[in-house]
Protein backbone atom coordinates (compact mmCIF):
# COMPACT_ATOMS: atom_id res chain seq x y z
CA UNK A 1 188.87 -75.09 -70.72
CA UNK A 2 186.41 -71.91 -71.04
CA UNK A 3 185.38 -70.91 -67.83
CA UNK A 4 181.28 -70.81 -67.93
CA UNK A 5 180.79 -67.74 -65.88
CA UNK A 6 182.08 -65.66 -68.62
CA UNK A 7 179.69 -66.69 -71.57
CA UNK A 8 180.55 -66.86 -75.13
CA UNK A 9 182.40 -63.39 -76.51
CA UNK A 10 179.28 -60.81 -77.65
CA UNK A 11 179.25 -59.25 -80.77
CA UNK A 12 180.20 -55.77 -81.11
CA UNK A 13 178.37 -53.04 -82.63
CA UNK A 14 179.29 -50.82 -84.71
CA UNK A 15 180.32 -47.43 -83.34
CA UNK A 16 177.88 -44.60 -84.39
CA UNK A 17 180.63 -42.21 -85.19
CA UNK A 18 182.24 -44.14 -86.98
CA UNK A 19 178.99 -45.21 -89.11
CA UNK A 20 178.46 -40.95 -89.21
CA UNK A 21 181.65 -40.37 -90.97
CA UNK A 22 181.45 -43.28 -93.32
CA UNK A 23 178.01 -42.56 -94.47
CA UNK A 24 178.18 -39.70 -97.50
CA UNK A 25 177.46 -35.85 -97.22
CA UNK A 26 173.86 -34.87 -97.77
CA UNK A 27 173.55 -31.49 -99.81
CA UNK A 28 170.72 -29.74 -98.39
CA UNK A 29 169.69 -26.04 -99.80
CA UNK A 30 170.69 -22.93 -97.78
CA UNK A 31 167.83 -22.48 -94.77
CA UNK A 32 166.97 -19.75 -92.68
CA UNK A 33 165.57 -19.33 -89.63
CA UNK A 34 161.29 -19.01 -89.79
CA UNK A 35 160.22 -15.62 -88.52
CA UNK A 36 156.95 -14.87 -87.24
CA UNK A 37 155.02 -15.27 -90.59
CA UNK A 38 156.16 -18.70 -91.21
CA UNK A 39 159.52 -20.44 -93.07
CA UNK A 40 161.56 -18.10 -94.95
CA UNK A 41 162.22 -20.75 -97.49
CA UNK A 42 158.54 -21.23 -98.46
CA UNK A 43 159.03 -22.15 -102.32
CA UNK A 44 162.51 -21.98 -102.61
CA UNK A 45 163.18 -23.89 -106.14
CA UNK A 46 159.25 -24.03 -107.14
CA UNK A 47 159.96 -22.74 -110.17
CA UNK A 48 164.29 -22.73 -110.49
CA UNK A 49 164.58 -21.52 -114.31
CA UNK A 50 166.34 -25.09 -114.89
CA UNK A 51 162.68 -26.50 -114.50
CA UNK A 52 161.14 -25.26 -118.04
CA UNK A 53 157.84 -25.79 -118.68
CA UNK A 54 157.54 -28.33 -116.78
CA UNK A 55 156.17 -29.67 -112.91
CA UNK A 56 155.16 -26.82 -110.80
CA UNK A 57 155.19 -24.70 -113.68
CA UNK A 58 153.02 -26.89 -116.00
CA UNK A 59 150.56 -26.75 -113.15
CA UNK A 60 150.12 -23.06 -113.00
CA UNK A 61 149.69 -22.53 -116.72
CA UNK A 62 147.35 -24.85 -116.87
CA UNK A 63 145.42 -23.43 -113.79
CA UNK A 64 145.26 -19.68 -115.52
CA UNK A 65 144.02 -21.04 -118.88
CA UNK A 66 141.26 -22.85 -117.38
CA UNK A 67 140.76 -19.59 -115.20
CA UNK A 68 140.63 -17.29 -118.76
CA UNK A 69 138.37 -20.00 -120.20
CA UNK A 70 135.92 -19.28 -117.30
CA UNK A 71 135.88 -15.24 -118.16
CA UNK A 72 135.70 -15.91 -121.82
CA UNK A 73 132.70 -18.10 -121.21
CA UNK A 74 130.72 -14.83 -119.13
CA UNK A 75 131.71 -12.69 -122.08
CA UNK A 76 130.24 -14.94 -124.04
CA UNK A 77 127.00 -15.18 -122.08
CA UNK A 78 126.51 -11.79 -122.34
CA UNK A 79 126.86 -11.34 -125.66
CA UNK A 80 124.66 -14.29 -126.26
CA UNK A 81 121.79 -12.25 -123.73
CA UNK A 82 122.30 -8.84 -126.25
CA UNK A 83 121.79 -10.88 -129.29
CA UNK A 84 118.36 -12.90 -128.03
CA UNK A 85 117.01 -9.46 -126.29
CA UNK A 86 117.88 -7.60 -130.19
CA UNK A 87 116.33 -10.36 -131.90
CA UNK A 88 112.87 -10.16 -129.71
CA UNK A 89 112.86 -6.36 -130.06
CA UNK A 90 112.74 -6.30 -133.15
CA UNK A 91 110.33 -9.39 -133.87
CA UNK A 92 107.83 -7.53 -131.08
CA UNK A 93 108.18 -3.65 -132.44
CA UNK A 94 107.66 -4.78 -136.46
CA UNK A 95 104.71 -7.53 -135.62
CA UNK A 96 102.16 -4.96 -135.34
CA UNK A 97 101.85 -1.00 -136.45
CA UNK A 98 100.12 -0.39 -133.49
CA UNK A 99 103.24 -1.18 -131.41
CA UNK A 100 104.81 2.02 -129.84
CA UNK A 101 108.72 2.41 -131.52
CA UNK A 102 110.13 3.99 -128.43
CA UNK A 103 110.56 0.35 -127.34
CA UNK A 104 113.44 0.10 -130.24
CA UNK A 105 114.85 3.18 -127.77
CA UNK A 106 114.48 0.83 -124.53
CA UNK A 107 116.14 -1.84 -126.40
CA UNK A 108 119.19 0.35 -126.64
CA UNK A 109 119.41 1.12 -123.52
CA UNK A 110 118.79 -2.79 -122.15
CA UNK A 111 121.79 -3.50 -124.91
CA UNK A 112 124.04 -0.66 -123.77
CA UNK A 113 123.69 -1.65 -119.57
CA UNK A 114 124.93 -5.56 -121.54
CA UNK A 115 127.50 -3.45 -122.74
CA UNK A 116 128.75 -2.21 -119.38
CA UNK A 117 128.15 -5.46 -117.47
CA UNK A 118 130.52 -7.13 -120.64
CA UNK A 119 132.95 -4.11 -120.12
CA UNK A 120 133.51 -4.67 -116.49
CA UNK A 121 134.00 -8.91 -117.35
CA UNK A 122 136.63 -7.97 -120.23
CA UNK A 123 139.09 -6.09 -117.40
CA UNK A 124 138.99 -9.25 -115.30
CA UNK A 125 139.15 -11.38 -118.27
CA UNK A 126 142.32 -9.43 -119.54
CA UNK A 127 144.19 -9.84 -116.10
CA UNK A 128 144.18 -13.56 -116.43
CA UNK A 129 144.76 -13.27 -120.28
CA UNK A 130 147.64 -11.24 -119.34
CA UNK A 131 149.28 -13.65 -117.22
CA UNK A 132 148.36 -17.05 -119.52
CA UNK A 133 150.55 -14.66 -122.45
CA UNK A 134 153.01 -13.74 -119.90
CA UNK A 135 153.84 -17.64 -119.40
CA UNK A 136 153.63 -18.38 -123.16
CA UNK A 137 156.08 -15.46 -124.32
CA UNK A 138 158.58 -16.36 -121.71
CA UNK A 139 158.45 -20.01 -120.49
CA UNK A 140 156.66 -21.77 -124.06
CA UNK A 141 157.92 -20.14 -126.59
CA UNK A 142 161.62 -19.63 -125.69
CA UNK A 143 160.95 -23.36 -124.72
CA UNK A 144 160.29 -24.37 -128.49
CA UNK A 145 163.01 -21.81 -129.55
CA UNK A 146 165.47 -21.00 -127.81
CA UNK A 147 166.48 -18.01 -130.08
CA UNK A 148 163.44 -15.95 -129.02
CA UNK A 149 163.71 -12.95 -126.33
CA UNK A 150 162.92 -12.97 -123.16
CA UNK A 151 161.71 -9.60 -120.95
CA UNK A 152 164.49 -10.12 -118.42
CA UNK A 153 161.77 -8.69 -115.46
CA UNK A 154 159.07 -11.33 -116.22
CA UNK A 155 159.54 -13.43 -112.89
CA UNK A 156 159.15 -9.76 -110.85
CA UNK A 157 156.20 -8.50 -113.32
CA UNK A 158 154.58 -11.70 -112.85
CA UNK A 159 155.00 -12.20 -109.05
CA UNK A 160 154.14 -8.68 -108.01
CA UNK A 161 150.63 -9.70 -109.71
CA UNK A 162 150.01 -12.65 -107.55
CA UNK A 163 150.92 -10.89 -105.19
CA UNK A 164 148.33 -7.94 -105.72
CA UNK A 165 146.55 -8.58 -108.83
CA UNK A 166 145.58 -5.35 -110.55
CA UNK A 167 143.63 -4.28 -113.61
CA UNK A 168 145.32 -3.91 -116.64
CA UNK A 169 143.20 -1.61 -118.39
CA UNK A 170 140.63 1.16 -118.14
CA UNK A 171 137.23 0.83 -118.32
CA UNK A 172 136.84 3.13 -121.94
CA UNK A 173 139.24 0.91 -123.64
CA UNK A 174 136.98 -2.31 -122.57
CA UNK A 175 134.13 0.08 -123.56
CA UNK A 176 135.72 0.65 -126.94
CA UNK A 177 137.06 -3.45 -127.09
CA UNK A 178 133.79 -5.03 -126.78
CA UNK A 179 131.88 -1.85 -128.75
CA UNK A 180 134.28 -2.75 -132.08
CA UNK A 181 133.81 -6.49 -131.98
CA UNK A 182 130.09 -6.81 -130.58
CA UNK A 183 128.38 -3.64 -129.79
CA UNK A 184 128.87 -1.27 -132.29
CA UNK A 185 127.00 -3.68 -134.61
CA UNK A 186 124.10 -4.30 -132.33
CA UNK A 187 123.36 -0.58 -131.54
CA UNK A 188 123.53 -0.11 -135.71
CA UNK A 189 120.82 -2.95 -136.47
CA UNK A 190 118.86 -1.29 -133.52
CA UNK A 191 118.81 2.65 -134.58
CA UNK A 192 118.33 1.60 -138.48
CA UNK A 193 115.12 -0.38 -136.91
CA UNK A 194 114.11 2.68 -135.32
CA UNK A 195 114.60 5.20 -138.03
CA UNK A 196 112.87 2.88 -140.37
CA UNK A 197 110.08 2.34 -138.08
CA UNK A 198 109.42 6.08 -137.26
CA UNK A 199 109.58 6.87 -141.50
CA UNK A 200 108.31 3.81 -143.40
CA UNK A 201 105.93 2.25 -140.59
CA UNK A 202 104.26 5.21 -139.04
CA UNK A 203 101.40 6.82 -140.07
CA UNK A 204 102.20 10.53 -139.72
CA UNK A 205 105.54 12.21 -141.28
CA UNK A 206 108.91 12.26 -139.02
CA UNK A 207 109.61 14.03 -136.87
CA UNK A 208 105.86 13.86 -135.51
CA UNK A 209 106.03 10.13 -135.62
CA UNK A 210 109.05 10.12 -133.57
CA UNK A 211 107.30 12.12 -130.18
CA UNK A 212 107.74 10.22 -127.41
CA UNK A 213 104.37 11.83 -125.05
CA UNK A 214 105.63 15.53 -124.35
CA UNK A 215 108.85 14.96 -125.80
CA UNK A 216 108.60 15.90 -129.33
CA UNK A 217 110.16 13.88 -132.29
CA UNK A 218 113.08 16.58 -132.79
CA UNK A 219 114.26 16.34 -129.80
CA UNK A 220 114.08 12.09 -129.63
CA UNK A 221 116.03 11.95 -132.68
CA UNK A 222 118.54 14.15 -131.22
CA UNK A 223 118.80 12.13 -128.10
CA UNK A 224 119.18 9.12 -129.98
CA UNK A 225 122.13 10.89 -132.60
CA UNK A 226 123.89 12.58 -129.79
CA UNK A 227 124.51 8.50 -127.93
CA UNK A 228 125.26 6.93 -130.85
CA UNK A 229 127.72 9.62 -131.76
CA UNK A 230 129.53 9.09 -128.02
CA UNK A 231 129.50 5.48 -128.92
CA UNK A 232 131.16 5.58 -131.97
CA UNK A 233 133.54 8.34 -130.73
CA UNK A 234 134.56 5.91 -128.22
CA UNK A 235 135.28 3.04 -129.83
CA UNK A 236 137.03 4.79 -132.85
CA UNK A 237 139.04 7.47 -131.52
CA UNK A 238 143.36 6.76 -131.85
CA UNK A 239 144.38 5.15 -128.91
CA UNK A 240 147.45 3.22 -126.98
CA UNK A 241 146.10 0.08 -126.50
CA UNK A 242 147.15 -1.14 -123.16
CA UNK A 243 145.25 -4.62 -123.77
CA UNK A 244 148.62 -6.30 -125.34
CA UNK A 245 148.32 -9.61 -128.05
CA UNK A 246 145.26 -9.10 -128.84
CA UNK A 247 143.88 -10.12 -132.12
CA UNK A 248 143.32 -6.63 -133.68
CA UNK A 249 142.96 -5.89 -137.32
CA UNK A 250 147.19 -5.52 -137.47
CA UNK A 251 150.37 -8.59 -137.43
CA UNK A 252 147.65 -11.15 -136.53
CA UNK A 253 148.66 -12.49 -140.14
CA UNK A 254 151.74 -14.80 -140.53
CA UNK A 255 154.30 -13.33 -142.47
CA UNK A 256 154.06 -16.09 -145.35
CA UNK A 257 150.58 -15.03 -146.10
């Protein structure tokens, strides 16, 4: 007979260490311990070079082409703002022979502050360019093939400019960029229009025709010679081009061409 004042038998529960030992190791990375600006670990394995291009690393690359596509828009808008101002000049100073030519002169110097604003765009533009090629020449492209090189410092080149982004270039070779692929042209078209209008379209000989109020046509022309000389010095004197992969007038053809 079971005596009542004891109950029926509980059931046990497992004992905890026991349930500890039998439960399997969980391999956690190496921490350390926070210091006063935060965890030490802060993007350990972000971007482990067993990822590819892939996750966290997909993300960036995608973030700095849609940050180059912004600066190659403004570029773009500038150029756009050269081209409309060149094309009014010129329909306004050959409408009428009455019109003064010295506003063909103004027109080069509205073009040439375009220039500088598009100058100063191309260095920031080139810093993000810089990094989307960084990513393609080391990440992509050894991605698809696997026999091509790989600058063995790109992780510490690539860092140290998120960490402190800097320029890339000077300001004369962005003067000399944007005056051989937009520039140079426009300033052309515009001095042509101005020697043809002082000659063909005026009624008095050159270099009468080409006084500007006290300033007489001699020393106008001059003026005029003297910047366009600079400009073309600029943008056609040998160089080291520090602006890397860009599509110059040499090995932008494939070799089965």
């Amino acid at each position: 007979m079971t005596d009542a004042s004891t109950g029926p038998p509980h059931e046990t529960e497992p004992d905890e260490a026991s349930s500890d030992a039998e439960s399997p190791p969980v391999d956690s990375a190496p921490t350390a311990a926070p210091d006063e600006s935060g965890d030490a670990n802060v993007g350990y394995g972000l971007l482990d070079e067993e990822m590819g291009p892939s996750g966290a690393m997909a993300h960036l690359y995608r973030g700095e082409v849609h940050r180059m596509k912004l600066w190659r828009e403004r570029l773009d808008q500038t150029t756009n703002w050269a081209v409309l101002l060149l094309a009014a000049i010129l329909t306004w100073a050959f409408s009428n022979p009455s019109n003064p030519h010295y506003v063909l002169l103004i027109g080069n110097i509205a073009v040439g502050l375009f220039l500088v604003i598009e100058a100063r765009r191309y260095r920031a533009y080139d810093m993000w360019r810089s990094r989307v090629r960084t990513l393609q020449r080391n990440v992509f492209a050894p991605g698809l093939d696997p026999t091509r090189e790989v600058d063995p410092d790109w992780r510490e080149h690539l860092a140290a400019d998120y960490y402190q982004p800097t320029l890339k270039i000077t300001f004369e070779e962005a003067l000399a960029h944007r005056l051989r692929r937009v520039y140079l042209p426009l300033f052309c078209i515009l001095d042509g229009a101005w020697v043809l209008r002082v000659t063909a379209f005026s009624a008095v000989p050159w270099p009468e025709s080409a006084a500007i109020g006290v300033v007489s046509g001699l020393a106008v022309t001059a003026g005029l010679a003297v910047a366009f000389c600079a400009a073309l010095f600029v943008a056609l004197r040998p160089r080291t081009w520090r602006a890397q992969d860009e599509l110059r007038t040499e090995d932008i053809r494939s070799p089965h061409e």
